[in-house]
N, C-alpha and C. Protein backbone atom coordinates (compact mmCIF):
# COMPACT_ATOMS: atom_id res chain seq x y z
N UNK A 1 6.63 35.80 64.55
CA UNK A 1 5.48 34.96 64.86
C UNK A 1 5.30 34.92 66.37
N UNK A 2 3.51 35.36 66.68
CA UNK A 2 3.77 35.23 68.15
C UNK A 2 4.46 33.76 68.80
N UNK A 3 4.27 33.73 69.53
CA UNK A 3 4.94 32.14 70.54
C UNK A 3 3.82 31.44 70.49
N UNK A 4 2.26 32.09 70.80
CA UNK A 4 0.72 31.30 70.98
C UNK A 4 0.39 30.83 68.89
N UNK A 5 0.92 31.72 68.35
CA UNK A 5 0.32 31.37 66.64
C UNK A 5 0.95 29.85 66.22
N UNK A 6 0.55 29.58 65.29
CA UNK A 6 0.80 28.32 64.29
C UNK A 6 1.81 28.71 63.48
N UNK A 7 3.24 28.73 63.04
CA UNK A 7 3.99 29.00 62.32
C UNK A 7 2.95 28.91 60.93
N UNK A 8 2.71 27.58 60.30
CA UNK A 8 2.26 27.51 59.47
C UNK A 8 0.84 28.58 58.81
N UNK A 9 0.05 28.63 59.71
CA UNK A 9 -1.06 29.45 59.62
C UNK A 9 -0.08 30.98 59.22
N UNK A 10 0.35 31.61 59.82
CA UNK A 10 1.58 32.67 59.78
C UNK A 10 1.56 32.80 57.85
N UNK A 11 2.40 31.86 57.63
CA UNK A 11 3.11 31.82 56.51
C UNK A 11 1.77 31.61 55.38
N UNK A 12 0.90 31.38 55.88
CA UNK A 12 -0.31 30.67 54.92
C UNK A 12 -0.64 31.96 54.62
N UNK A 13 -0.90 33.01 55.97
CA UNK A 13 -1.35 34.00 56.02
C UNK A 13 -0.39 35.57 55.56
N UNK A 14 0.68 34.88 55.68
CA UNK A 14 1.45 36.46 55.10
C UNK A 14 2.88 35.76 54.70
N UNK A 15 2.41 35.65 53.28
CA UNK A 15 3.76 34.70 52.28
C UNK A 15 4.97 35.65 51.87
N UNK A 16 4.35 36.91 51.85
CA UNK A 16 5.92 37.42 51.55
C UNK A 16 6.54 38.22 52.91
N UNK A 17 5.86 38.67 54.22
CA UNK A 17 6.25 39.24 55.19
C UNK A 17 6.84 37.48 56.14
N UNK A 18 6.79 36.24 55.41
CA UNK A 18 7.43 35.11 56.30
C UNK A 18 8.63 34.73 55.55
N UNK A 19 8.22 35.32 53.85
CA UNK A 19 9.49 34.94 53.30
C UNK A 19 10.89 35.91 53.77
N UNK A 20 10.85 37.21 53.67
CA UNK A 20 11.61 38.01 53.85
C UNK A 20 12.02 37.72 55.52
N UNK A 21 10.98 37.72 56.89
CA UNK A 21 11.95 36.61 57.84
C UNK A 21 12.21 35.55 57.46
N UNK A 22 12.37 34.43 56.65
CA UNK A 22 12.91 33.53 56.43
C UNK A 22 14.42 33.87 55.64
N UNK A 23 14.33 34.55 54.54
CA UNK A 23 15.71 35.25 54.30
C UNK A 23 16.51 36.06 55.23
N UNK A 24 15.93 36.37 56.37
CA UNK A 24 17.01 37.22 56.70
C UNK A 24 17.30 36.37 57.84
N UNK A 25 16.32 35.45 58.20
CA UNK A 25 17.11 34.16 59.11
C UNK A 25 17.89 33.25 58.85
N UNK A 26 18.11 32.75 57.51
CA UNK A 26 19.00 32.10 56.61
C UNK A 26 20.23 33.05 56.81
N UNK A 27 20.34 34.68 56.22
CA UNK A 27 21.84 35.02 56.39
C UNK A 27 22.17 35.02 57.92
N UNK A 28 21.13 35.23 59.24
CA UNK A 28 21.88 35.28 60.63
C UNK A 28 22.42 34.30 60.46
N UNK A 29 21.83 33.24 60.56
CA UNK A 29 22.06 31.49 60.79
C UNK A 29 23.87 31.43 59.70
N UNK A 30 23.70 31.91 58.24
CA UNK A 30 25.24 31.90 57.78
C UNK A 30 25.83 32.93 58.21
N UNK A 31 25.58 33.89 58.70
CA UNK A 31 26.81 34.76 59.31
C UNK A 31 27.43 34.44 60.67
N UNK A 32 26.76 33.68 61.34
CA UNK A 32 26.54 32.80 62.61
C UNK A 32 27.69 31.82 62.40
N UNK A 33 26.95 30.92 61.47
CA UNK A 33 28.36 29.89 61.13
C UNK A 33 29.54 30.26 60.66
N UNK A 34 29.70 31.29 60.05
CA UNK A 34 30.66 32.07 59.47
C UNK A 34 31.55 32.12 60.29
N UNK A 35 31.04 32.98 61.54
CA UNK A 35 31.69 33.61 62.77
C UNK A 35 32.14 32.50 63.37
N UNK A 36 31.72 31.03 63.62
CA UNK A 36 32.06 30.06 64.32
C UNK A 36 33.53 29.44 63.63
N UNK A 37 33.17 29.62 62.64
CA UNK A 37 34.86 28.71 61.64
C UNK A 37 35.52 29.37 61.85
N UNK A 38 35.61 30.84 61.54
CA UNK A 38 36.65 31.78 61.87
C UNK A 38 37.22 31.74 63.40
N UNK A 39 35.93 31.87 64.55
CA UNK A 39 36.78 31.69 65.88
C UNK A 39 37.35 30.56 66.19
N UNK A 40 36.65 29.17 65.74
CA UNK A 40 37.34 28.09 66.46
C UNK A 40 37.91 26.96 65.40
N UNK A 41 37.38 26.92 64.45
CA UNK A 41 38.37 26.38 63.08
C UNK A 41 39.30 27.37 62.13
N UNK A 42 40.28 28.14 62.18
CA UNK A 42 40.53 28.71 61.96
C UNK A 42 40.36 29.12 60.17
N UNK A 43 39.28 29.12 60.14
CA UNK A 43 38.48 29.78 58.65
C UNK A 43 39.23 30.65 58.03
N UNK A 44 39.32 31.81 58.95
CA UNK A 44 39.63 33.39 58.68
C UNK A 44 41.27 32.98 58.28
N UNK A 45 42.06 32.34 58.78
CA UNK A 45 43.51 31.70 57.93
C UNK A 45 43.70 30.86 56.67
N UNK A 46 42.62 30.38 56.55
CA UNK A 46 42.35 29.87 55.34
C UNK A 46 42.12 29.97 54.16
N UNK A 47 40.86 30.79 54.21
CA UNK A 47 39.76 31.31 53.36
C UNK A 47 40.60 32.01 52.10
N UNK A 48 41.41 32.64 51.72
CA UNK A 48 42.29 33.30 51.09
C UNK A 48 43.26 32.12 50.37
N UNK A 49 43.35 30.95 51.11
CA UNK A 49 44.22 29.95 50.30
C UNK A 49 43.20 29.54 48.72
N UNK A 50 43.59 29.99 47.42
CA UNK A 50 42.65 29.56 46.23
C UNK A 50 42.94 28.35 45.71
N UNK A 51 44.19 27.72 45.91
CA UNK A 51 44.74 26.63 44.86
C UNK A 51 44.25 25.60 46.15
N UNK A 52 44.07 24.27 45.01
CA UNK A 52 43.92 23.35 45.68
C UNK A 52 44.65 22.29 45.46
N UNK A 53 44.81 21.36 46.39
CA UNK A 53 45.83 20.49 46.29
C UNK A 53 46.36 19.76 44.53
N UNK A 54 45.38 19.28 44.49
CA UNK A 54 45.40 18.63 43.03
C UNK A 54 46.03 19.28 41.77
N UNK A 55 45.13 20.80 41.39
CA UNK A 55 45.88 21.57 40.83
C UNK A 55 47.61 22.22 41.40
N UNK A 56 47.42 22.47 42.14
CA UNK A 56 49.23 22.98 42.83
C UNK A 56 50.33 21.50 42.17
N UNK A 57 49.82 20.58 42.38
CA UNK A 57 50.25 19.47 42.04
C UNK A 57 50.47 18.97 40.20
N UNK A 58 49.79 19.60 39.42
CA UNK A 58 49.95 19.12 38.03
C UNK A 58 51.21 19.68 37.46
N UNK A 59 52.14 20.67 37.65
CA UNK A 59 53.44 20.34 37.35
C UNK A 59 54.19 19.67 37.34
N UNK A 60 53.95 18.33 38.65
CA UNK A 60 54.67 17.39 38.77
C UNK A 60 54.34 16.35 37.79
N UNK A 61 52.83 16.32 37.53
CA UNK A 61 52.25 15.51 36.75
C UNK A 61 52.94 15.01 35.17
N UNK A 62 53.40 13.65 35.36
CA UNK A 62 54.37 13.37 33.69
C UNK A 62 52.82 13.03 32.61
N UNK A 63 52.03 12.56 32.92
CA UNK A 63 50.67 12.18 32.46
C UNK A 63 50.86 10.63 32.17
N UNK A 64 51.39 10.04 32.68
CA UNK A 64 51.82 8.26 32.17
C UNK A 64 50.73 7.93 33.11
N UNK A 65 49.83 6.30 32.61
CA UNK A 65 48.90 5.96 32.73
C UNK A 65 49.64 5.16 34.17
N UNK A 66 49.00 4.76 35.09
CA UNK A 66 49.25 4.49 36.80
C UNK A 66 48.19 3.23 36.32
N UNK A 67 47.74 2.99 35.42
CA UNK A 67 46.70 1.47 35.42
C UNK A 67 47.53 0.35 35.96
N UNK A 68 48.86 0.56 35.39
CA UNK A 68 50.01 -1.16 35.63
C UNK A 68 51.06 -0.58 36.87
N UNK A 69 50.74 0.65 36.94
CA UNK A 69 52.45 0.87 38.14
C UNK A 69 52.20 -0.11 39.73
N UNK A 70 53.37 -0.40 39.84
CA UNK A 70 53.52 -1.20 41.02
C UNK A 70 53.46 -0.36 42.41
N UNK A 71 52.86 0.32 43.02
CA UNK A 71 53.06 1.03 43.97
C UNK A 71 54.22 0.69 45.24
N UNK A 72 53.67 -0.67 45.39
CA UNK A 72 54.32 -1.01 46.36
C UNK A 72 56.13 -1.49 46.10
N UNK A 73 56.68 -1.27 44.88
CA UNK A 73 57.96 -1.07 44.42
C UNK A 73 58.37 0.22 44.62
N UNK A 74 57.74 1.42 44.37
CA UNK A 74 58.49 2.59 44.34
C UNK A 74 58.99 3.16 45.68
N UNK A 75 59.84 3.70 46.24
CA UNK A 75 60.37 4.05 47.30
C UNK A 75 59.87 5.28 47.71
């Protein structure tokens, strides 16, 4: 879209040549963020972990109801 046009007028005027830039600005914008977790949240160390806490955890699980347990008794 020039810089002088109306975005809107644009899109009014050419619905599938704004959709297809709109899709392919959606994946920059997620490959963008992508790239950001990986450099500074370390994403790329992560991303490969599948289990999640809860499940990793149901072996321990006895299944007894926690409605009456005393929390503040157990050590």
């Amino acid at each position: 879209v020039p810089c002088n046009e109306d975005p809107l007028s644009f899109v009014e005027a050419n619905p599938e040549q704004a959709k297809r830039r709109l899709k392919r600005l959606g994946e920059e914008w997620s490959e963008e963020v992508l790239l950001l977790c990986d450099t500074h949240f370390f994403f790329d160390k992560i991303e490969t972990c599948d289990v999640t806490q809860v499940h990793s955890l149901a072996e321990e699980d006895d299944h007894q109801d926690l409605e009456n347990y005393e929390f503040e008794k157990d050590g």
